[in-house]
C-alpha atoms as a PDB file:
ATOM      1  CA  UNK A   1      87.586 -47.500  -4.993  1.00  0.00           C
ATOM      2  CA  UNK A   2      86.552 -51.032  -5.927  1.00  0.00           C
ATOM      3  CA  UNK A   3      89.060 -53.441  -7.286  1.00  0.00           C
ATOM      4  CA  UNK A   4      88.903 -56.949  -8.026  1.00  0.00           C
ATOM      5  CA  UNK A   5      92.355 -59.106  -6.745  1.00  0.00           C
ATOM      6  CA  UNK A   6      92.480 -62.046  -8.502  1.00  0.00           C
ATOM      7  CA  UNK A   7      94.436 -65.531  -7.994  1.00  0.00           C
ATOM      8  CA  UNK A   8      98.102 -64.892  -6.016  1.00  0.00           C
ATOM      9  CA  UNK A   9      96.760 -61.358  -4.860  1.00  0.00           C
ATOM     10  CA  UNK A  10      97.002 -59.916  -8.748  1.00  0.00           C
ATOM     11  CA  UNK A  11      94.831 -56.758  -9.606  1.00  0.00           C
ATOM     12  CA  UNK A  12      92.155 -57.627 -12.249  1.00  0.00           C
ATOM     13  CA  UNK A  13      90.455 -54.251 -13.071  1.00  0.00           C
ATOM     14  CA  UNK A  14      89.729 -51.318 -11.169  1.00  0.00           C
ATOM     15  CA  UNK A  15      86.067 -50.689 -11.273  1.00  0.00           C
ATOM     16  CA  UNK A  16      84.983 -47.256 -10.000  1.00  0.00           C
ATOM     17  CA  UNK A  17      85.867 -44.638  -7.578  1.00  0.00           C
ATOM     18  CA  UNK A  18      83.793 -42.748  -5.193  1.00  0.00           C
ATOM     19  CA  UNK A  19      84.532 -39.510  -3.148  1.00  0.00           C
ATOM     20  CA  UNK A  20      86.340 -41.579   0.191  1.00  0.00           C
ATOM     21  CA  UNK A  21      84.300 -39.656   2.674  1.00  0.00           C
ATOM     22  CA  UNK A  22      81.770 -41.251   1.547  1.00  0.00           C
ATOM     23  CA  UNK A  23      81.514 -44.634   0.822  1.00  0.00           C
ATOM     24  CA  UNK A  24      84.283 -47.459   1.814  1.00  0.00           C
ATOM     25  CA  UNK A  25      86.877 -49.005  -0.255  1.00  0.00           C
ATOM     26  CA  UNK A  26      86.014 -52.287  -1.072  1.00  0.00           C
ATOM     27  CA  UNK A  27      88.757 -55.001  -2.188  1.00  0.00           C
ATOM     28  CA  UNK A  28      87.317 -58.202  -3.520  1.00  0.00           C
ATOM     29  CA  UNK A  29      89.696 -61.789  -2.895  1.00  0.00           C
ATOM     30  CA  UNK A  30      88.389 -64.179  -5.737  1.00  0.00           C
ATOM     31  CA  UNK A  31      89.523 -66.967  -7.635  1.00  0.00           C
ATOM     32  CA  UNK A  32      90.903 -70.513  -7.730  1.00  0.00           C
ATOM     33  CA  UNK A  33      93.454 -70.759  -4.424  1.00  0.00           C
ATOM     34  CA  UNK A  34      96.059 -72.865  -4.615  1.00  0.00           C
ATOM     35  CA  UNK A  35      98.519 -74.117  -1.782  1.00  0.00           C
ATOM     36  CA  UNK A  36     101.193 -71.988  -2.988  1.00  0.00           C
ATOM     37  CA  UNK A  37      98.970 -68.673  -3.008  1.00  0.00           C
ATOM     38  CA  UNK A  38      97.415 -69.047  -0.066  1.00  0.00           C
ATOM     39  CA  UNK A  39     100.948 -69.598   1.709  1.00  0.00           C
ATOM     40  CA  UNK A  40     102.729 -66.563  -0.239  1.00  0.00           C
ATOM     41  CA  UNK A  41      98.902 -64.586   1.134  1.00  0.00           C
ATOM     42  CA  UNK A  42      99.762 -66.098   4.222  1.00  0.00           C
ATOM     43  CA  UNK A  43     103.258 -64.268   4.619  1.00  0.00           C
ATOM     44  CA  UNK A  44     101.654 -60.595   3.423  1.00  0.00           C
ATOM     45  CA  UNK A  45     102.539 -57.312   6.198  1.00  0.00           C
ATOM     46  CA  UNK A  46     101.049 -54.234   6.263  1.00  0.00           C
ATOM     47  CA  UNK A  47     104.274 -53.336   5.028  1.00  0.00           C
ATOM     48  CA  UNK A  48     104.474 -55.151   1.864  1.00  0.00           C
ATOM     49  CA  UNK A  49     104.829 -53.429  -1.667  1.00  0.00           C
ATOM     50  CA  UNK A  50     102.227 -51.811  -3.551  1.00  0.00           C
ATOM     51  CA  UNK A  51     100.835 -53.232  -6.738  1.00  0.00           C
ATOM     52  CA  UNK A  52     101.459 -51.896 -10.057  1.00  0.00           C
ATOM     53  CA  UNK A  53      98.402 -49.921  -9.992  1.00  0.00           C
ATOM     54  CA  UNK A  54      99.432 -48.762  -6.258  1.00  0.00           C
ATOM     55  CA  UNK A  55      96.937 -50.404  -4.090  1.00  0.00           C
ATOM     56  CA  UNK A  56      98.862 -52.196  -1.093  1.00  0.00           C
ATOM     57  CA  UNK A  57      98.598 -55.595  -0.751  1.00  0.00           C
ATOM     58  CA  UNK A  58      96.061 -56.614   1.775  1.00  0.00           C
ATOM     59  CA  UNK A  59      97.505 -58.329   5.508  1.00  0.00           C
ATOM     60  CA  UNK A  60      97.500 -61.889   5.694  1.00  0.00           C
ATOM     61  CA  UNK A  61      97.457 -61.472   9.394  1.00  0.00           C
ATOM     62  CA  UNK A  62      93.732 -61.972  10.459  1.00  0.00           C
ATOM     63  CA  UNK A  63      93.857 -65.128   8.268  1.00  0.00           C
ATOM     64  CA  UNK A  64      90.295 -64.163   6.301  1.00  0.00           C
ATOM     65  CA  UNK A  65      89.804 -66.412   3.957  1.00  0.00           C
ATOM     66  CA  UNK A  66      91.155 -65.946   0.435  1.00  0.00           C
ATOM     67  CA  UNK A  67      87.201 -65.251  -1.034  1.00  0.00           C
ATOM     68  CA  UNK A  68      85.798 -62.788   1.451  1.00  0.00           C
ATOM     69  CA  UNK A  69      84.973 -58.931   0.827  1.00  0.00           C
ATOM     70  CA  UNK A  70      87.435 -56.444   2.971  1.00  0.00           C
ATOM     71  CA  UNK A  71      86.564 -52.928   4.324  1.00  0.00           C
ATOM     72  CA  UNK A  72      88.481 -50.128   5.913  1.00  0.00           C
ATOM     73  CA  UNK A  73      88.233 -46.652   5.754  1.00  0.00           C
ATOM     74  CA  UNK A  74      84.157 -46.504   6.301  1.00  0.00           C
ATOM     75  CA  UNK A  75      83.843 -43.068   8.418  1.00  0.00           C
ATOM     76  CA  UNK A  76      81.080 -43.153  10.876  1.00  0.00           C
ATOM     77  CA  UNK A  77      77.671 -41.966  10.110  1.00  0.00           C
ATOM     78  CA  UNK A  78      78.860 -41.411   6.481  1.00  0.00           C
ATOM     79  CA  UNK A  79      77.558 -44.742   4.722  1.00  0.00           C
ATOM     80  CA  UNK A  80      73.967 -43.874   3.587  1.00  0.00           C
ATOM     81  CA  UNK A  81      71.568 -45.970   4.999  1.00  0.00           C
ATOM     82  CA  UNK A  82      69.049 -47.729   2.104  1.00  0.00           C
ATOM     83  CA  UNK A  83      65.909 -46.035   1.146  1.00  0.00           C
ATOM     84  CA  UNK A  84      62.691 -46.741   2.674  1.00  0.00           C
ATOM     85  CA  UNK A  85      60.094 -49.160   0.060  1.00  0.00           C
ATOM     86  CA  UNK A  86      57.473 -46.713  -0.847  1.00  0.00           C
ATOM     87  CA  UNK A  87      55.063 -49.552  -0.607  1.00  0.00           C
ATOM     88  CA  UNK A  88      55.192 -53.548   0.737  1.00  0.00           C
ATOM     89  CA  UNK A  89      56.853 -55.516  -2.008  1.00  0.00           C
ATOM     90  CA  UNK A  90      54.713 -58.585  -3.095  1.00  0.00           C
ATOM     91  CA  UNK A  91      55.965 -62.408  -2.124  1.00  0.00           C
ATOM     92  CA  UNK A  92      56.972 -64.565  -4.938  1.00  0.00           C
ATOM     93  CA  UNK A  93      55.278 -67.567  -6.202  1.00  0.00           C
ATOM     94  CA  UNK A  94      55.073 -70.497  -9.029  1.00  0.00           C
ATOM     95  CA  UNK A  95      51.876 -71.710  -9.962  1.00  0.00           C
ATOM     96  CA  UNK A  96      53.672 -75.201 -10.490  1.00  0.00           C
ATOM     97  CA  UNK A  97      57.417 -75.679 -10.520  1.00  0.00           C
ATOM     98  CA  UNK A  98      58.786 -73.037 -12.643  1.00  0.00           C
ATOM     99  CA  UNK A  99      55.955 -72.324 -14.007  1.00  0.00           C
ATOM    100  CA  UNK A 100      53.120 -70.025 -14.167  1.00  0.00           C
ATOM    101  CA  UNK A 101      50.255 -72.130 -14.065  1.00  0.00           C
ATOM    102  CA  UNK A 102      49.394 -75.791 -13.155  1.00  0.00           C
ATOM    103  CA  UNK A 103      50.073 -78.055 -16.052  1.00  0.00           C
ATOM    104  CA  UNK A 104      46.509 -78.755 -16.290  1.00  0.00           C
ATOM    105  CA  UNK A 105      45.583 -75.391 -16.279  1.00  0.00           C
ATOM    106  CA  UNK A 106      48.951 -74.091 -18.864  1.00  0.00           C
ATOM    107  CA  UNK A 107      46.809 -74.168 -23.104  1.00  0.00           C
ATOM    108  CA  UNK A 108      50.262 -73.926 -24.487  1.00  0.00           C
ATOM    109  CA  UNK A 109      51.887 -76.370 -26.453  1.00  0.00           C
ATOM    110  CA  UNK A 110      55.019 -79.069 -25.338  1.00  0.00           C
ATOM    111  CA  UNK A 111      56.930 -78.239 -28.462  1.00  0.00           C
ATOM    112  CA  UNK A 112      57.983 -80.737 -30.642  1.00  0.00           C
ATOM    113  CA  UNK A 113      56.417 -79.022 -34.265  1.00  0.00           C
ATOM    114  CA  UNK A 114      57.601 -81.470 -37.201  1.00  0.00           C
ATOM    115  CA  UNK A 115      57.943 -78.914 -40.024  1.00  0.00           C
ATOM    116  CA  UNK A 116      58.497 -75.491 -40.584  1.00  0.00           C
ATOM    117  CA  UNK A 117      55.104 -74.123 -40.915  1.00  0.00           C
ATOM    118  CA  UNK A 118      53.702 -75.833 -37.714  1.00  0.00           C
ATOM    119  CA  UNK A 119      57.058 -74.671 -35.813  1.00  0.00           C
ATOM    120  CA  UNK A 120      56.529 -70.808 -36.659  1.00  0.00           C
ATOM    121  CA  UNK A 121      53.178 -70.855 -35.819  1.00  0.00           C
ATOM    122  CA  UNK A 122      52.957 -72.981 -33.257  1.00  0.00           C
ATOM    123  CA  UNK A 123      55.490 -70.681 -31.141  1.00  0.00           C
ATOM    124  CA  UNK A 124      54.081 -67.557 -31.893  1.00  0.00           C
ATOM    125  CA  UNK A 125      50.530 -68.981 -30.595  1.00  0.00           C
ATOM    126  CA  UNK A 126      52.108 -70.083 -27.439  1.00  0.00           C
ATOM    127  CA  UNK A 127      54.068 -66.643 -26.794  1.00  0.00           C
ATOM    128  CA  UNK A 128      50.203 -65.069 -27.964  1.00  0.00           C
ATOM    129  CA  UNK A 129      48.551 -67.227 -25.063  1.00  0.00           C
ATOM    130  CA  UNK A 130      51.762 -66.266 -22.726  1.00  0.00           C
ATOM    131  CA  UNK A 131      50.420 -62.695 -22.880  1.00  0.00           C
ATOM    132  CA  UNK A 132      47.195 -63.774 -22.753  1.00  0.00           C
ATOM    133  CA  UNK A 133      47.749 -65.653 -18.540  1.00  0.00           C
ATOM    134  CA  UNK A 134      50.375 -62.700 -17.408  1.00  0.00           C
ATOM    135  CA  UNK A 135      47.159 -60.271 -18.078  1.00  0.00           C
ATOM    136  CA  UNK A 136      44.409 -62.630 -16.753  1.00  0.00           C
ATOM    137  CA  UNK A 137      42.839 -62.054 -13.605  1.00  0.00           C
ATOM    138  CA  UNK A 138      43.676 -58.440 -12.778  1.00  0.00           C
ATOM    139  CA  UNK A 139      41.307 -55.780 -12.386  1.00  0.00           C
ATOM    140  CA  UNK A 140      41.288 -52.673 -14.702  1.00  0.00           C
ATOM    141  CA  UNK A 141      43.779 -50.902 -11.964  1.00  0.00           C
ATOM    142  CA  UNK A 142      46.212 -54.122 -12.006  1.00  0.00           C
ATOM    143  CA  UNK A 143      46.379 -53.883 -15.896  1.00  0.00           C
ATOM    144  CA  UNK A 144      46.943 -50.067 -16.542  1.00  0.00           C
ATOM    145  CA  UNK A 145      49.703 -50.389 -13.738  1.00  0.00           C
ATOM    146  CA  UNK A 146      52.735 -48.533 -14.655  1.00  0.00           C
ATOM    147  CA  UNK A 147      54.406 -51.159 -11.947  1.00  0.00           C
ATOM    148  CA  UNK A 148      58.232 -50.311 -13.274  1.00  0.00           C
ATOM    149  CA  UNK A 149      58.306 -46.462 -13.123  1.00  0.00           C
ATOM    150  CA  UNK A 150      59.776 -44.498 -14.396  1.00  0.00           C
ATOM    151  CA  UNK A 151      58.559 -46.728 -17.556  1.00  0.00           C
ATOM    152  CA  UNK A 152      55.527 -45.975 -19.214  1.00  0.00           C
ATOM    153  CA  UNK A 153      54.913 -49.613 -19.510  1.00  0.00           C
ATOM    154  CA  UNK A 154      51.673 -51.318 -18.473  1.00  0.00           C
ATOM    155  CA  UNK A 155      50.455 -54.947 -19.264  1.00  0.00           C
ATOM    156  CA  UNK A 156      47.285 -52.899 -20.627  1.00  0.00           C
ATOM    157  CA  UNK A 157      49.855 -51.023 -23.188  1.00  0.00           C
ATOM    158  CA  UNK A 158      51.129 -54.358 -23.711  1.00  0.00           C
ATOM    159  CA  UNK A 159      47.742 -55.291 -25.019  1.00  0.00           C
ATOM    160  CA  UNK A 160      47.227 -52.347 -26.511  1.00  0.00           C
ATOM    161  CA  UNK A 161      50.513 -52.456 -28.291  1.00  0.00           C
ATOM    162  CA  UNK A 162      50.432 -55.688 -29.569  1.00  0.00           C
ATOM    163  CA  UNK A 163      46.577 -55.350 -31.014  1.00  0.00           C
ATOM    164  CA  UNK A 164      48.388 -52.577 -33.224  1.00  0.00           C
ATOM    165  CA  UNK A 165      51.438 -55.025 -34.234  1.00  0.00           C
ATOM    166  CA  UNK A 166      49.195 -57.850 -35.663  1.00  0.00           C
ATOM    167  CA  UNK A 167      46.952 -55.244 -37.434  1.00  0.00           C
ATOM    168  CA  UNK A 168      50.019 -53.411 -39.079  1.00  0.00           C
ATOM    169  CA  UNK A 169      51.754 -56.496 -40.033  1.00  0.00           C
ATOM    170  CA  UNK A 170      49.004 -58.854 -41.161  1.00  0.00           C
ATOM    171  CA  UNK A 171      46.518 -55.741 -41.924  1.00  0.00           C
ATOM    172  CA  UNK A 172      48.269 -53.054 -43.705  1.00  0.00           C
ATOM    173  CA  UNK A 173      51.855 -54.934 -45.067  1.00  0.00           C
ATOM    174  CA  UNK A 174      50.422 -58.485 -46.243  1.00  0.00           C
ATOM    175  CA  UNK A 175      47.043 -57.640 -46.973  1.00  0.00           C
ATOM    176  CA  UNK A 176      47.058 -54.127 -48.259  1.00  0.00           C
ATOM    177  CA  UNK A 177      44.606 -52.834 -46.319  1.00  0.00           C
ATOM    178  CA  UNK A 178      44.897 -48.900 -45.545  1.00  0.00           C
ATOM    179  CA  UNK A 179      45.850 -47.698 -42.588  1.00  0.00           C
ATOM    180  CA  UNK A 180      43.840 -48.347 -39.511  1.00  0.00           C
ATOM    181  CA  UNK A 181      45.480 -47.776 -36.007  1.00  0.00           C
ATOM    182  CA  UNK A 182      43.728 -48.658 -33.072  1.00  0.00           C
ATOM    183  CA  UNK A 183      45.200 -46.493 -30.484  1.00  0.00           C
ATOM    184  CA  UNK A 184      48.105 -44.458 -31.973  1.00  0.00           C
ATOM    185  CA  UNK A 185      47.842 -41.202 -32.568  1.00  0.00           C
ATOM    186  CA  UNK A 186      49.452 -38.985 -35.501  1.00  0.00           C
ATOM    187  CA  UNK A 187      50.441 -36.715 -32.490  1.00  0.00           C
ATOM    188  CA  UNK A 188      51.693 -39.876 -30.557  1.00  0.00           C
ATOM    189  CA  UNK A 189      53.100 -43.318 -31.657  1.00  0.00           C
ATOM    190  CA  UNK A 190      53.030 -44.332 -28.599  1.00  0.00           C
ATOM    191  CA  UNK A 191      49.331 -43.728 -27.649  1.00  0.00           C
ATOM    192  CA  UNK A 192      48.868 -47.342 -26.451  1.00  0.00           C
ATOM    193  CA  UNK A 193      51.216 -47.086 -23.740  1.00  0.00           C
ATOM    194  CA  UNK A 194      50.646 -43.454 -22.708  1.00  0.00           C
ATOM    195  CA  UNK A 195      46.995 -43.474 -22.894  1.00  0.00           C
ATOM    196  CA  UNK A 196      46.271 -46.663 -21.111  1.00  0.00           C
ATOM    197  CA  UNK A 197      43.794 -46.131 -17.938  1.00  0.00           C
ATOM    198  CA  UNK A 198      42.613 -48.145 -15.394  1.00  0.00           C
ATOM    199  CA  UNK A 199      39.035 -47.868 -16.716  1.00  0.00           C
ATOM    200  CA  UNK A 200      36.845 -50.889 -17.351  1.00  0.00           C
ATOM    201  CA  UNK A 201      35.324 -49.824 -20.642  1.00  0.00           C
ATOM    202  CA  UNK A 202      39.363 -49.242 -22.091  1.00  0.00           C
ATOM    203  CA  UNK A 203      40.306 -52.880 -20.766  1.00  0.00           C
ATOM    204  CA  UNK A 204      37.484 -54.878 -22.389  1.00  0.00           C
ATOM    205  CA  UNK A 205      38.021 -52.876 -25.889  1.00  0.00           C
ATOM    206  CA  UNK A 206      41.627 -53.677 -25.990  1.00  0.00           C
ATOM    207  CA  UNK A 207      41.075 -57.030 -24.856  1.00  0.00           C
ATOM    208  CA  UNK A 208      38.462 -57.220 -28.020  1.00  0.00           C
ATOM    209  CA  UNK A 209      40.533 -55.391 -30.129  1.00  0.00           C
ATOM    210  CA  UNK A 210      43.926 -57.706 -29.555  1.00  0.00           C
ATOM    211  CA  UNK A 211      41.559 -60.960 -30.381  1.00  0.00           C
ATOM    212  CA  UNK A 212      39.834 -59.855 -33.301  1.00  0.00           C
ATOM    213  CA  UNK A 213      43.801 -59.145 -34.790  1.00  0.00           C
ATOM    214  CA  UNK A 214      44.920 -62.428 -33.508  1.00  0.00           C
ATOM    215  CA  UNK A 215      42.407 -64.008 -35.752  1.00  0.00           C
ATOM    216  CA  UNK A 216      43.044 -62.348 -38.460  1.00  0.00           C
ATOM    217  CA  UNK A 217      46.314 -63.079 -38.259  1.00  0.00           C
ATOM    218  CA  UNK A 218      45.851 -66.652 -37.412  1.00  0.00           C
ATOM    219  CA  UNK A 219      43.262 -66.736 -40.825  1.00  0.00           C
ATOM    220  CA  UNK A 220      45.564 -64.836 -43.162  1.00  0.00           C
ATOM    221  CA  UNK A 221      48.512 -67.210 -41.841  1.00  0.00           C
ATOM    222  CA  UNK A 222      46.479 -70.679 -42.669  1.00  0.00           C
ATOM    223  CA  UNK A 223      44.480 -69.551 -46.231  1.00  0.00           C
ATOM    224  CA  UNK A 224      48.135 -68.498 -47.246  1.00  0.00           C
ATOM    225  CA  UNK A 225      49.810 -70.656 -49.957  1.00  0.00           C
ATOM    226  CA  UNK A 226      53.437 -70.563 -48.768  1.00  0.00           C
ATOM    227  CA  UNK A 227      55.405 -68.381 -46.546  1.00  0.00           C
ATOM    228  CA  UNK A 228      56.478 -66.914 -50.284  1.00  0.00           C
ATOM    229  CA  UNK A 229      53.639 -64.411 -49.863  1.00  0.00           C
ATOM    230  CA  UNK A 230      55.038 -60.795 -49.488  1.00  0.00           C
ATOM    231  CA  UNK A 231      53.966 -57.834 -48.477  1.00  0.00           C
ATOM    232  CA  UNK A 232      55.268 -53.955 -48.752  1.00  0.00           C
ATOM    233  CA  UNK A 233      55.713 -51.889 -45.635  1.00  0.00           C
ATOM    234  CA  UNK A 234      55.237 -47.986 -45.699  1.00  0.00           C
ATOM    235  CA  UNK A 235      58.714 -47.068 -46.573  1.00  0.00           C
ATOM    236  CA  UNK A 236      58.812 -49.521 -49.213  1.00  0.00           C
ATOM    237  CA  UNK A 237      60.833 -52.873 -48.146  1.00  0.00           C
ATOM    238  CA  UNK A 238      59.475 -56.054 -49.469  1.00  0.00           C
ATOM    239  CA  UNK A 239      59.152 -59.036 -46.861  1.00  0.00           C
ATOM    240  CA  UNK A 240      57.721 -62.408 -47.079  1.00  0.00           C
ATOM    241  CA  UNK A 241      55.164 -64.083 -44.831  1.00  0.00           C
ATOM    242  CA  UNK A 242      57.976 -66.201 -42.668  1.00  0.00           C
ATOM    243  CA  UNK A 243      59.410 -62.821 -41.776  1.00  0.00           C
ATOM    244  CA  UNK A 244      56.868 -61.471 -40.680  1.00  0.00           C
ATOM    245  CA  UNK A 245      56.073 -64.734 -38.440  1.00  0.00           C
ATOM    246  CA  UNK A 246      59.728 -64.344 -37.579  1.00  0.00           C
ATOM    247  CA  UNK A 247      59.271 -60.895 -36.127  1.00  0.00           C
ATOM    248  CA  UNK A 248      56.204 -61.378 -34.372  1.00  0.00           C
ATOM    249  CA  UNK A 249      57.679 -64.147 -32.494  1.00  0.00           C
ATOM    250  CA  UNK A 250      60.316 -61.544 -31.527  1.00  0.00           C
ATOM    251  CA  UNK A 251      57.872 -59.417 -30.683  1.00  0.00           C
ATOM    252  CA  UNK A 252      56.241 -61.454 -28.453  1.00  0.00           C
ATOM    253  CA  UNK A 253      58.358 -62.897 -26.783  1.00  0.00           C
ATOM    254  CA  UNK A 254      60.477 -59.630 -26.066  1.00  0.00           C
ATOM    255  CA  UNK A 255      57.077 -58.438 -24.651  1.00  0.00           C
ATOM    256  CA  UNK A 256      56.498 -61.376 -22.276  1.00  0.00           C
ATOM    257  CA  UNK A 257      59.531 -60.550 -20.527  1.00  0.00           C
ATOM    258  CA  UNK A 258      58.295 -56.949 -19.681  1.00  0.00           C
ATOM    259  CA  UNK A 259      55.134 -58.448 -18.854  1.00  0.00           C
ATOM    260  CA  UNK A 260      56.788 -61.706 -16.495  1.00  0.00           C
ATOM    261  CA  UNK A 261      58.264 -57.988 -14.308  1.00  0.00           C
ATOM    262  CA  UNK A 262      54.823 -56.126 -14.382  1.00  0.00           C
ATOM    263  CA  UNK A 263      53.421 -58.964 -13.345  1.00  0.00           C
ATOM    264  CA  UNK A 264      55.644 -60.181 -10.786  1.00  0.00           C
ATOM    265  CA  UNK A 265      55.397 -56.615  -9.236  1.00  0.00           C
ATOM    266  CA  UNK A 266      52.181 -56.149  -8.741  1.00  0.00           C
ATOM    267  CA  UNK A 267      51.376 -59.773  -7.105  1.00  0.00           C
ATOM    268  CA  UNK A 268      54.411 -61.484  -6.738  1.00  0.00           C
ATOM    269  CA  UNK A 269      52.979 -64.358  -9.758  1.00  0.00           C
ATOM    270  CA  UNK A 270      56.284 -65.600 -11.696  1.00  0.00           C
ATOM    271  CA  UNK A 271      57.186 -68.451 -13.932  1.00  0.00           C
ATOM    272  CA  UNK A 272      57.289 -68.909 -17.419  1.00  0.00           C
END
């Protein structure tokens, strides 16, 4: 069992219990320590009371300090020992602080957008250029990685995936256009993840594909006479053009973090 024993030796919460031939029971000693808890800790036996939810208070006698994890009961031989690494596990590094790149080499803006218009767009160019650097300089086998298993996620899905986002929103809601997916399937919506392959010819078309959206996108955005603009999507809901900026941001950004773990997983590069 694991239990958490808070300040003067009080039971917080019992977490989880385990078959006992197995694995150890583990007692936590946390929180703030004060003079007169420490002494009444001090004065514990083995023989003390049990606690309401009948674990027995732990011995004072060895003196171990008040925040320290306790074992007993750990039969030999039983603890499993941790699984083997299937494969060496890349070494972590910044290109520059915290950062991905150098600051000389980093084409995203410092922030600082005075108005509404520049602030939506201006973000969701910087988190399109974010996906742009955690997929540059990988080969086609880097890209079509699946480097999380048992997730079907790749940085080339990523791509693939977000090509099909800026076409449906800024395509086929605010323009109008009919229906024209790039790599889903009527069989399978999720064709851009599941059919990305570590071929050459598949990278470079959904590299084209994603930038020919992005302008688009970037076109419709700036010929567009207010955020007021709406569009309909298939089942019928009505949303305006700052929605739709609002969402893609999302998008983006909730996509950057898978790709900051792809990436960081198949050559150790982190940083925002």
């Amino acid at each position: 069992s694991l239990s958490f024993i808070g300040p003067h030796d009080t039971p917080v919460r019992r977490l989880v219990s385990y078959p006992a031939q197995q694995f150890p029971t583990l007692v936590v000693r946390m929180g703030m320590v004060t003079e007169r808890s420490r002494a009444a800790a001090d004065r514990e036996t083995p023989g003390d009371a049990p606690t309401p939810d009948g674990h027995a208070r732990h011995s004072r006698d060895q003196k171990t300090p008040l925040c320290a994890w306790h074992t007993s009961r750990v039969p030999q031989g039983e603890v499993p020992s941790p699984r083997e690494r299937p494969e060496a596990l890349p070494e972590r590094r910044f290109g520059s602080g915290q950062m991905f790149v150098l600051p000389e080499d980093d084409p995203r803006s410092p922030g600082g957008f005075p108005e509404e218009r520049s602030l939506l767009v201006g973000y969701l160019r910087d988190y399109r250029l974010t996906i742009e650097m955690k997929c540059s300089g990988l080969d086609a086998a880097d890209l079509a990685r699946r480097s999380v298993p048992p997730s079907n996620l790749s940085l080339l899905g990523l791509l693939r995936h977000l090509a099909e986002a800026e076409s449906f929103w800024f395509r086929e809601v605010l323009s109008g256009e009919a229906p024209s997916p790039r790599f889903r399937r009527p069989d399978d919506r999720d064709a851009a993840f599941n059919d990305a392959a570590p071929e050459p010819a598949q990278v470079e078309a959904a590299w084209a594909a994603w930038r020919e959206e992005v302008r688009f996108s970037e076109r419709f955005v700036d010929s567009a006479p207010s955020f007021e603009v709406t569009g309909t999507t298939p089942d019928g809901m009505v949303l305006n053009l700052r929605e739709v900026l609002v969402h893609m941001i999302e998008e983006y950004a909730r996509h950057a973090g898978h790709a900051d773990l792809l990436r960081e997983r198949i050559d150790g590069r982190v940083g925002l």
